[in-house]
Protein backbone atom coordinates (compact mmCIF):
# COMPACT_ATOMS: atom_id res chain seq x y z
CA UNK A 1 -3.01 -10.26 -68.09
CA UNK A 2 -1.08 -10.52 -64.61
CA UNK A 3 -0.51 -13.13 -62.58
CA UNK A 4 -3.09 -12.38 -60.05
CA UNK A 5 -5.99 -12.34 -62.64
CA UNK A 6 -4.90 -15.26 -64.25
CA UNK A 7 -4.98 -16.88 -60.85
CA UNK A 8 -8.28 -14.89 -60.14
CA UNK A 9 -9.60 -16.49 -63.11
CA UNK A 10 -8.71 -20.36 -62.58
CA UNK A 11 -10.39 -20.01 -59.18
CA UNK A 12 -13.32 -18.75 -60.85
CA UNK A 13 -13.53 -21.29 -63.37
CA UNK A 14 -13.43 -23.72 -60.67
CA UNK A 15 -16.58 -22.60 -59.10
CA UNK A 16 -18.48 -21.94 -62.08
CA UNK A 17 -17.54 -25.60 -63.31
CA UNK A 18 -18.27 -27.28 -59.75
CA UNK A 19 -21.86 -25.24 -60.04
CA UNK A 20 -22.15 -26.62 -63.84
CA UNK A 21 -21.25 -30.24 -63.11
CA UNK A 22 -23.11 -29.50 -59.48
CA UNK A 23 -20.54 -31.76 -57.93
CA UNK A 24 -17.51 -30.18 -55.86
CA UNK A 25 -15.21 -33.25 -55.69
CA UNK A 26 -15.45 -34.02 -59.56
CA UNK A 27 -14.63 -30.32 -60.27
CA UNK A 28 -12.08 -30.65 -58.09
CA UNK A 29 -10.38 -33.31 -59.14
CA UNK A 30 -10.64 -32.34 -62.95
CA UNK A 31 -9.28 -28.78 -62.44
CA UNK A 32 -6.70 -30.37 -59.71
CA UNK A 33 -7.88 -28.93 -56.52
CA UNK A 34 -8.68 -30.10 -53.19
CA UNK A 35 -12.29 -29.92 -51.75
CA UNK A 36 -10.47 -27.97 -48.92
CA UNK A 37 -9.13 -25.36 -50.96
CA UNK A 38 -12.95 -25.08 -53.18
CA UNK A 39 -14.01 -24.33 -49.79
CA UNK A 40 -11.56 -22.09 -48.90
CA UNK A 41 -12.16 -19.62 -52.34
CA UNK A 42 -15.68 -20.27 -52.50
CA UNK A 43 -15.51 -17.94 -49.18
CA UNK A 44 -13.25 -15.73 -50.93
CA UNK A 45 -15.20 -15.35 -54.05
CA UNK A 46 -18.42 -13.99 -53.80
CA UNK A 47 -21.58 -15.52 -56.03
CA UNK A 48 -20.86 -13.04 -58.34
CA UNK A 49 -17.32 -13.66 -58.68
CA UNK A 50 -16.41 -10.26 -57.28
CA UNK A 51 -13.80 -10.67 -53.94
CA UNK A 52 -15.19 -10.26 -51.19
C-alpha cells in the first residue's frame, strides 16, 4: 500500500466514524483531527468515498 492510500484511507475512516458516532468533533478528536480539516476532506471526499 502507498503512502497516498494509506493517507486516502485514514481520511476515510474519519468520515465514516464521524457518520457512525454522528458527531464531527468527537470523531475528530478521537482520530486527532481538527473540525477544520473534517471539513476540509469531507469536500474532498465524495459520499461514496471516491475523490472528487
Amino acid at each position: 500500500m502507498t503512502t497516498a492510500q494509506k493517507v486516502a484511507r485514514r481520511k476515510l475512516s474519519l468520515l465514516e466514524l464521524a457518520s457512525d458516532l454522528g458527531n464531527v468533533s468527537k470523531a475528530c478528536k478521537v482520530m486527532g483531527y481538527s473540525r477544520q480539516q473534517f471539513y476540509e476532506m469531507r469536500g474532498t471526499i465524495g459520499p461514496l468515498g471516491r475523490t472528487a
